[in-house]
PDB file of N, CA and C in Angstrom:
ATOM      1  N   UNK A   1       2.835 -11.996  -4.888  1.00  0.00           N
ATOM      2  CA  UNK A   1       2.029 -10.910  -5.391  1.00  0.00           C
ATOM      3  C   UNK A   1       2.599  -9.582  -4.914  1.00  0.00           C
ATOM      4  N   UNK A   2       2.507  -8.866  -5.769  1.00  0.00           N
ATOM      5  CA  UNK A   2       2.570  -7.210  -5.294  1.00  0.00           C
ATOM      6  C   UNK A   2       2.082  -6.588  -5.332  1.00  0.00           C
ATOM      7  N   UNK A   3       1.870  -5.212  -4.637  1.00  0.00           N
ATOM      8  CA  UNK A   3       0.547  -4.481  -4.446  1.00  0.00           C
ATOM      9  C   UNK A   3       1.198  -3.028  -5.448  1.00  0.00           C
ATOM     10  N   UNK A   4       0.348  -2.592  -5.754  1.00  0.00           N
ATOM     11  CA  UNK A   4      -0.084  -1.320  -6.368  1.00  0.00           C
ATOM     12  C   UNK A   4      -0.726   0.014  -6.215  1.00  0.00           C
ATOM     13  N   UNK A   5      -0.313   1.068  -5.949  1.00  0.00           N
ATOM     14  CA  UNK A   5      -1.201   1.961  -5.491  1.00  0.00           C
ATOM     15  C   UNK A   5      -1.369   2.325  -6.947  1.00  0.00           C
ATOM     16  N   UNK A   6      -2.206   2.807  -7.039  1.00  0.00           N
ATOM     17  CA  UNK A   6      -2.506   3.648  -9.046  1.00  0.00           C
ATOM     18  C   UNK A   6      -3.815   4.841  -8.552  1.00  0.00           C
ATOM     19  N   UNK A   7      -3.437   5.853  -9.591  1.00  0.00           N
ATOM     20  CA  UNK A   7      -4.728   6.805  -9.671  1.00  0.00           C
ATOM     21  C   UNK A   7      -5.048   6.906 -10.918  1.00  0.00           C
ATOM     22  N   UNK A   8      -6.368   6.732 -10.634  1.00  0.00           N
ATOM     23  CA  UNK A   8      -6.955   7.014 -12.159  1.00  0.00           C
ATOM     24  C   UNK A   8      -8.254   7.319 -11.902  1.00  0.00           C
ATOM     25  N   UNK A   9      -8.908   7.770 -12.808  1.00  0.00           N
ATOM     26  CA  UNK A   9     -10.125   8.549 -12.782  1.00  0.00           C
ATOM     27  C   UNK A   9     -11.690   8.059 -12.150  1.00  0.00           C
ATOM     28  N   UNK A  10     -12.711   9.123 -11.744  1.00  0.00           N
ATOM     29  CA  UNK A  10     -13.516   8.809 -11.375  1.00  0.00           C
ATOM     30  C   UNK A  10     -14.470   7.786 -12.489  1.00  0.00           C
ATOM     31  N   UNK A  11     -14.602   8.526 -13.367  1.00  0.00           N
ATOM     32  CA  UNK A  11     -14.818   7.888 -14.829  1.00  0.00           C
ATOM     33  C   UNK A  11     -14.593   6.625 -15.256  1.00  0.00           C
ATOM     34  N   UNK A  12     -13.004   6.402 -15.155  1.00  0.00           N
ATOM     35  CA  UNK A  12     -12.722   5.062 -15.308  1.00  0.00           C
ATOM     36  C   UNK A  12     -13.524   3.971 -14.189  1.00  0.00           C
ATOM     37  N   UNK A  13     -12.877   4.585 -13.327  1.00  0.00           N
ATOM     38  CA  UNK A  13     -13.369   3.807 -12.232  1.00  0.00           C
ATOM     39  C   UNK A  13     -14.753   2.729 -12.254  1.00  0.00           C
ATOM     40  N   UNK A  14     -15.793   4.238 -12.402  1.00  0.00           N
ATOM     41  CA  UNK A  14     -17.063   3.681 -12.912  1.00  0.00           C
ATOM     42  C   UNK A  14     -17.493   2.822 -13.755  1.00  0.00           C
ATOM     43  N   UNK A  15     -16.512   3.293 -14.728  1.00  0.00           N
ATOM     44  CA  UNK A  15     -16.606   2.334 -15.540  1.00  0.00           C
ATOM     45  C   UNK A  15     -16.035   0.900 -15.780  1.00  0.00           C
ATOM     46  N   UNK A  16     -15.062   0.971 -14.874  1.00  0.00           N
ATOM     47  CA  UNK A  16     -14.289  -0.621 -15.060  1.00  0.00           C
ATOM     48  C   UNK A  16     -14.865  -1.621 -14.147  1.00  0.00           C
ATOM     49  N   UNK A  17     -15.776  -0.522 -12.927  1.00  0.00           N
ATOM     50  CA  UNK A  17     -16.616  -1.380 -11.689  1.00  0.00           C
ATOM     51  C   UNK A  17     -18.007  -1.724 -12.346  1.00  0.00           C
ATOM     52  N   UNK A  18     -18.591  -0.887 -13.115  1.00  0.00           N
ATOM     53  CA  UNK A  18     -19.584  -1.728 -14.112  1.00  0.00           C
ATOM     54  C   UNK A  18     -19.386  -2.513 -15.003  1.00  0.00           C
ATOM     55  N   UNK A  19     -18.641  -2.602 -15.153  1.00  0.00           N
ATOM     56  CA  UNK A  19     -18.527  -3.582 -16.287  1.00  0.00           C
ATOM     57  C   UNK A  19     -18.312  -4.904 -15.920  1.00  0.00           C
ATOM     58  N   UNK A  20     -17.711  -5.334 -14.521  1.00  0.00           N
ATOM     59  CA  UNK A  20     -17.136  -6.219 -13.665  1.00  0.00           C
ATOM     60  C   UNK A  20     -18.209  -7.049 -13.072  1.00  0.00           C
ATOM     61  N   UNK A  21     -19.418  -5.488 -12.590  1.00  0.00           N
ATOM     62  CA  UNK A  21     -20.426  -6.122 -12.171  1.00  0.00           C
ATOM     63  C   UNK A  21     -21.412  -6.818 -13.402  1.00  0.00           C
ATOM     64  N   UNK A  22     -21.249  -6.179 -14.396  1.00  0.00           N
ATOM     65  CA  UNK A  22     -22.247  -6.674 -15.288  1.00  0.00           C
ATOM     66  C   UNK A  22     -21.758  -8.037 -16.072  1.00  0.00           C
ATOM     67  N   UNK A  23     -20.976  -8.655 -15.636  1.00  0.00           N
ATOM     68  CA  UNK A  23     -20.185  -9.726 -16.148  1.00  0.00           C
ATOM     69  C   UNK A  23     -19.569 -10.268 -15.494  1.00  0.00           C
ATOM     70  N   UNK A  24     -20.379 -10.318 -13.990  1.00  0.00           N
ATOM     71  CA  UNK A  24     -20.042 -11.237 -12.722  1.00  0.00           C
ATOM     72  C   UNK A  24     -19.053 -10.948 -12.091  1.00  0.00           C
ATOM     73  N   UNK A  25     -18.603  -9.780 -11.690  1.00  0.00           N
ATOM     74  CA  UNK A  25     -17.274  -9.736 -11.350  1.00  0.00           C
ATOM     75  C   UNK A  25     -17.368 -10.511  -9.834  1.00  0.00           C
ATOM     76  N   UNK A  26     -16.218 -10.590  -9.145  1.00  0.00           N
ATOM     77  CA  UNK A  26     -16.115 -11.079  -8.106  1.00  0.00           C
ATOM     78  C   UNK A  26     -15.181 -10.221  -7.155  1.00  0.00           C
ATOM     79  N   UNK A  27     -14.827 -10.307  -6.127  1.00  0.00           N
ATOM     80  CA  UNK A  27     -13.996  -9.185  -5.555  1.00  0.00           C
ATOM     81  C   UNK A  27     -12.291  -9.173  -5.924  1.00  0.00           C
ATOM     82  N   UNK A  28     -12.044 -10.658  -6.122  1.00  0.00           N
ATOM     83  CA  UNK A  28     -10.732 -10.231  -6.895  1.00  0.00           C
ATOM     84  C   UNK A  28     -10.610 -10.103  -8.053  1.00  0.00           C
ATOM     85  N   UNK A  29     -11.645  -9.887  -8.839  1.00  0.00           N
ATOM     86  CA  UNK A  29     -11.741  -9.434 -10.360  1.00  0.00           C
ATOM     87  C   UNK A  29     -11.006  -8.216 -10.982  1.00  0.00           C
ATOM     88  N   UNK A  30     -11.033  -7.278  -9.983  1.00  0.00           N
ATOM     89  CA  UNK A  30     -10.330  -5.804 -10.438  1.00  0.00           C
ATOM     90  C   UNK A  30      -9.092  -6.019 -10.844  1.00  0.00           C
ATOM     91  N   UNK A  31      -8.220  -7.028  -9.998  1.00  0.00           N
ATOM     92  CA  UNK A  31      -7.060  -7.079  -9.876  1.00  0.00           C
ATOM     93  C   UNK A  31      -6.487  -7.709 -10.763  1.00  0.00           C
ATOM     94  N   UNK A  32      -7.494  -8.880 -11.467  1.00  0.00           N
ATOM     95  CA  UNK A  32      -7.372  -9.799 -12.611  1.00  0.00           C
ATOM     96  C   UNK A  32      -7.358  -8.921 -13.930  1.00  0.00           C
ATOM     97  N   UNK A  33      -8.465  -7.721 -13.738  1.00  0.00           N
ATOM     98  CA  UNK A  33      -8.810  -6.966 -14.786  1.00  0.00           C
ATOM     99  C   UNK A  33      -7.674  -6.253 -15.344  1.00  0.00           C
ATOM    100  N   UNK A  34      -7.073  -5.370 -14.160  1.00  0.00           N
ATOM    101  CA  UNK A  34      -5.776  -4.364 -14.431  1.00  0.00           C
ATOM    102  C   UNK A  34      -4.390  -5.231 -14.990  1.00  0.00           C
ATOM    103  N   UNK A  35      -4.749  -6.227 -14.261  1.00  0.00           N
ATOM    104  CA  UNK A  35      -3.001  -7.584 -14.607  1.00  0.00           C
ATOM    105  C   UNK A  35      -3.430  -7.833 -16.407  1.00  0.00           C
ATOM    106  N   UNK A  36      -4.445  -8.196 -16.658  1.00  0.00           N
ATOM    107  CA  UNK A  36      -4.687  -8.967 -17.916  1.00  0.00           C
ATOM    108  C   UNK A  36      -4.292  -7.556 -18.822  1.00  0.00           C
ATOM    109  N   UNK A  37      -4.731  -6.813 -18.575  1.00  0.00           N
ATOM    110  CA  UNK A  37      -5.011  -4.536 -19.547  1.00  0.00           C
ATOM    111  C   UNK A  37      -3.488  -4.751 -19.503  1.00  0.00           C
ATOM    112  N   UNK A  38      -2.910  -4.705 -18.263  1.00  0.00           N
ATOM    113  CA  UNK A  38      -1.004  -4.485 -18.334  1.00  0.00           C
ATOM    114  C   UNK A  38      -0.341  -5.244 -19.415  1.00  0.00           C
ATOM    115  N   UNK A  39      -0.914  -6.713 -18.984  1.00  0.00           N
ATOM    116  CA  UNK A  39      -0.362  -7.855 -19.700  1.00  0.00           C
ATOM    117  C   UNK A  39      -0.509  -7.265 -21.386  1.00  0.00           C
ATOM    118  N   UNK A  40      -1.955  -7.267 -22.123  1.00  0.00           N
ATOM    119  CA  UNK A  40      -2.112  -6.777 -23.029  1.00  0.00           C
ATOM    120  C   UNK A  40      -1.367  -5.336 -23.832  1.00  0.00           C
ATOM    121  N   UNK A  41      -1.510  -4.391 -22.727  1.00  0.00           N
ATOM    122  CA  UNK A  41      -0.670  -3.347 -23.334  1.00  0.00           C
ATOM    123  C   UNK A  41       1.196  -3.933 -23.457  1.00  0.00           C
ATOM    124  N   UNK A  42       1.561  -4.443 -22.322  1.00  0.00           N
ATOM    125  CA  UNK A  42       3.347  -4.486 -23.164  1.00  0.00           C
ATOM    126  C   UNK A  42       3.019  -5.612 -24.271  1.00  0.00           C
ATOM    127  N   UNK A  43       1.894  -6.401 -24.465  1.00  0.00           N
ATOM    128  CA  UNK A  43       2.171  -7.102 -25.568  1.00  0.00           C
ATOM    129  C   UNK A  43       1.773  -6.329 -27.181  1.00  0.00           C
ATOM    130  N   UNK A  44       0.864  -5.292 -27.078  1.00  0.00           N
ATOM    131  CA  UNK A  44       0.913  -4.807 -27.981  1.00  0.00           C
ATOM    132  C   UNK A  44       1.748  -3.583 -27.738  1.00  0.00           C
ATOM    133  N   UNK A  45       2.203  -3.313 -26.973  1.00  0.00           N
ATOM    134  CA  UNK A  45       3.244  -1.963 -27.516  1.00  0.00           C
ATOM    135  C   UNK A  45       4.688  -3.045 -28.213  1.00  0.00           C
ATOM    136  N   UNK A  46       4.983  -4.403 -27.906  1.00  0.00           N
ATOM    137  CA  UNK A  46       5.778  -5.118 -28.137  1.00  0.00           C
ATOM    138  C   UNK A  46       5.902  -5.689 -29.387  1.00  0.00           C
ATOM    139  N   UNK A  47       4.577  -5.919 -30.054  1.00  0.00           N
ATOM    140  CA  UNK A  47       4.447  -6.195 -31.020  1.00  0.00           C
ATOM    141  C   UNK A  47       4.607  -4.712 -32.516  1.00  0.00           C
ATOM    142  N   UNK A  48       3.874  -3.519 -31.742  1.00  0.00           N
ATOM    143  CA  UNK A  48       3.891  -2.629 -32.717  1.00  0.00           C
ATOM    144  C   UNK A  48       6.041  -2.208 -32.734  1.00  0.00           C
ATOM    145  N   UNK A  49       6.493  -2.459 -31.476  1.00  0.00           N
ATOM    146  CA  UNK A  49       8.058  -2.121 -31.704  1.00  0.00           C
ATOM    147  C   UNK A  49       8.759  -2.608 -32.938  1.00  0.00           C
ATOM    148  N   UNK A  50       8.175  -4.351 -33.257  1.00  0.00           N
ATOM    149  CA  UNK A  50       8.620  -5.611 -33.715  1.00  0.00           C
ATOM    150  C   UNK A  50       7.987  -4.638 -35.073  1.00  0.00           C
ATOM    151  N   UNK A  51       6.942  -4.376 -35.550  1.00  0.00           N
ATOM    152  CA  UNK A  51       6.631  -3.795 -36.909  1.00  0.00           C
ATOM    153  C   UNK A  51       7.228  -3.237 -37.499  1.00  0.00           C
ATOM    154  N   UNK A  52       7.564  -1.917 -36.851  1.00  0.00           N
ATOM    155  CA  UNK A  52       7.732  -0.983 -36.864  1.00  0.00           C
ATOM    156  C   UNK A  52       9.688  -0.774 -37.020  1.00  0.00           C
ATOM    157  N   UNK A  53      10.394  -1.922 -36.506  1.00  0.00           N
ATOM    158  CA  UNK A  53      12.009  -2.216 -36.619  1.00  0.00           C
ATOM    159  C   UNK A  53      11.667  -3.334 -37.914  1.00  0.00           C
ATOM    160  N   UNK A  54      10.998  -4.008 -38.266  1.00  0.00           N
ATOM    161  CA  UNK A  54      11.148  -4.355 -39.704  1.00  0.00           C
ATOM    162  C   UNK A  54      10.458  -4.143 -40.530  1.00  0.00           C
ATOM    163  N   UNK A  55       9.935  -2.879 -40.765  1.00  0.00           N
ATOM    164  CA  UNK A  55       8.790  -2.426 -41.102  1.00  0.00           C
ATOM    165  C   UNK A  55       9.889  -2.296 -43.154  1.00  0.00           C
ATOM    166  N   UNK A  56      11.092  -2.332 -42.754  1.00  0.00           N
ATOM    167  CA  UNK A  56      11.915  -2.125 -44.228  1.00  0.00           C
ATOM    168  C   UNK A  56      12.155  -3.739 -44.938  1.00  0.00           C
ATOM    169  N   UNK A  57      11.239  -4.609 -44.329  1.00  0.00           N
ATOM    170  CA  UNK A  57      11.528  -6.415 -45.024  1.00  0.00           C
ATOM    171  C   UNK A  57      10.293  -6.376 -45.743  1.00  0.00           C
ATOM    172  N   UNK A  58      10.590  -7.138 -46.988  1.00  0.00           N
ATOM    173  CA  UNK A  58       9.726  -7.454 -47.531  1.00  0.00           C
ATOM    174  C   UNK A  58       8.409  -8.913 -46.677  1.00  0.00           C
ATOM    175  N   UNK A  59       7.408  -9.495 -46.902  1.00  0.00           N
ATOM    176  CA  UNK A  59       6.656 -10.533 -46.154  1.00  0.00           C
ATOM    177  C   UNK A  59       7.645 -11.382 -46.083  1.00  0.00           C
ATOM    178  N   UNK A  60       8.532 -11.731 -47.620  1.00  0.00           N
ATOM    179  CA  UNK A  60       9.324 -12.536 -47.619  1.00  0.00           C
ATOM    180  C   UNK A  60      10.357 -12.951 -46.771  1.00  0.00           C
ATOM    181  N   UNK A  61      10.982 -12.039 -46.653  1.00  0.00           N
ATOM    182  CA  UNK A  61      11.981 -11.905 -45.979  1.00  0.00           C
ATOM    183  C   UNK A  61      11.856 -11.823 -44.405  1.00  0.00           C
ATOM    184  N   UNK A  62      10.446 -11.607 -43.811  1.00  0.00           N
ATOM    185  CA  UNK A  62      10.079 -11.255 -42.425  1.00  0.00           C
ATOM    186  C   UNK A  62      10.185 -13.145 -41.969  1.00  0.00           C
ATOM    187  N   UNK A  63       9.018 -13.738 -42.923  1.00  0.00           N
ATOM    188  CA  UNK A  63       8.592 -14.803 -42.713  1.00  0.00           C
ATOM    189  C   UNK A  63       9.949 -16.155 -42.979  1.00  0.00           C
ATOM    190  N   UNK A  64      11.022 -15.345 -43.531  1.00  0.00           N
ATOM    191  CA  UNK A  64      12.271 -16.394 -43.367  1.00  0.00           C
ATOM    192  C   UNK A  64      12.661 -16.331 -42.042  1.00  0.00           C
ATOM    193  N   UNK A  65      13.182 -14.943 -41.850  1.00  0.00           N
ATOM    194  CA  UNK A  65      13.636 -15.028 -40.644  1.00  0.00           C
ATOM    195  C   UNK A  65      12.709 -15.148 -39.473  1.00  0.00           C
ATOM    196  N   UNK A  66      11.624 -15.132 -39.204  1.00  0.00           N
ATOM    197  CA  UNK A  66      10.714 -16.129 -38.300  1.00  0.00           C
ATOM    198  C   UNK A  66      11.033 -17.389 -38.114  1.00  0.00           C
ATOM    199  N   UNK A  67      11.056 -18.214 -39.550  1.00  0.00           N
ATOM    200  CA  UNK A  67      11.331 -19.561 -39.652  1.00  0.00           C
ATOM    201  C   UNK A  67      12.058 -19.756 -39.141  1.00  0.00           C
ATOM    202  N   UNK A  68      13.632 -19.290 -39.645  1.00  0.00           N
ATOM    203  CA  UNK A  68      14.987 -19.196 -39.044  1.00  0.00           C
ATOM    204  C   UNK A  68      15.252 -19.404 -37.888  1.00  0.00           C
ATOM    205  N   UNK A  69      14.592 -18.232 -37.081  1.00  0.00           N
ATOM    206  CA  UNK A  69      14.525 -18.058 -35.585  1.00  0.00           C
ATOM    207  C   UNK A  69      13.628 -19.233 -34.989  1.00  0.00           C
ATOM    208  N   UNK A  70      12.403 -19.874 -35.280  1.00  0.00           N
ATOM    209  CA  UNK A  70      11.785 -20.789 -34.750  1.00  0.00           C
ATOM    210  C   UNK A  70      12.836 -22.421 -34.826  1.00  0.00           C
ATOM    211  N   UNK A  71      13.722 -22.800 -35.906  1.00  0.00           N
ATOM    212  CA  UNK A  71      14.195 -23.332 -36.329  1.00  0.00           C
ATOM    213  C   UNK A  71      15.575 -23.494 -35.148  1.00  0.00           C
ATOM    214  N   UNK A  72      16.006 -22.529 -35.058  1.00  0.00           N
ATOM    215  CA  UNK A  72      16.941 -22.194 -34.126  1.00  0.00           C
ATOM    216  C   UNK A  72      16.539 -22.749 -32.934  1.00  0.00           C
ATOM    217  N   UNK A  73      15.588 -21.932 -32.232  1.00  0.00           N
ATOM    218  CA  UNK A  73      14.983 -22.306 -30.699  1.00  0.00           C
ATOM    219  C   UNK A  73      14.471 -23.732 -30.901  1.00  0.00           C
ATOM    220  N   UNK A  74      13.951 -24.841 -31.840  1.00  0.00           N
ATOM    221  CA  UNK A  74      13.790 -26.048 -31.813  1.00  0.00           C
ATOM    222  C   UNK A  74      14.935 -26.620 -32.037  1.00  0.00           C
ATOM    223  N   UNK A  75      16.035 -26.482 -32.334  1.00  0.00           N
ATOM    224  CA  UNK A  75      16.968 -27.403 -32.188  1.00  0.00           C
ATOM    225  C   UNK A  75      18.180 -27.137 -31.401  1.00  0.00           C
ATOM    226  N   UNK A  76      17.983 -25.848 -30.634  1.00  0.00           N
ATOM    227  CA  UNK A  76      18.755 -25.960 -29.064  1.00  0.00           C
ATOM    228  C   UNK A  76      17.890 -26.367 -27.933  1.00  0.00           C
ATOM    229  N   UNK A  77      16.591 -26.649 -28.216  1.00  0.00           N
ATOM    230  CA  UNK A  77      16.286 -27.145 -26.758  1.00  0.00           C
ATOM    231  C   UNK A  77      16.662 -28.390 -26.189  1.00  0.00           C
ATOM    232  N   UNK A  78      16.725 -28.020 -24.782  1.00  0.00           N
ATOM    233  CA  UNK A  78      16.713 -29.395 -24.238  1.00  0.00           C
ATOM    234  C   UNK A  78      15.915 -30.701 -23.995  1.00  0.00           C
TER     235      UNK A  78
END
């Protein structure tokens, strides 16, 4: 594990400690809370990158090369 110093607002604060409490939080909940928000944000800033670089394919053409690529990674595994 690694530790974190972060600043962020009184506001937030309040608000991310109510919400924790109002939905059972527990004392290592905060830490679960901020990991899961991180986790979530690079997955959607990751996903809008992925749009947004083939944002010029038709469905057609997105959903081949998905296949393609899934197709690929199943028949090099070990």
């Amino acid at each position: 594990m690694t530790q974190w110093n972060i600043v962020i607002s009184k506001d937030t604060d309040r608000t991310v400690r109510s919400y924790l409490a109002r939905t059972g939080g527990k004392k290592d909940n905060l830490s679960r809370f901020v990991d899961r928000a991180v986790r979530q944000a690079i997955f959607w800033e990751t996903v809008e990158m992925v749009w947004d670089r083939n944002k010029h394919l038709s469905d057609e053409d997105a959903q081949t090369l998905a296949d393609e690529a899934v197709a690929h990674v199943r028949a090099n595994r070990s």
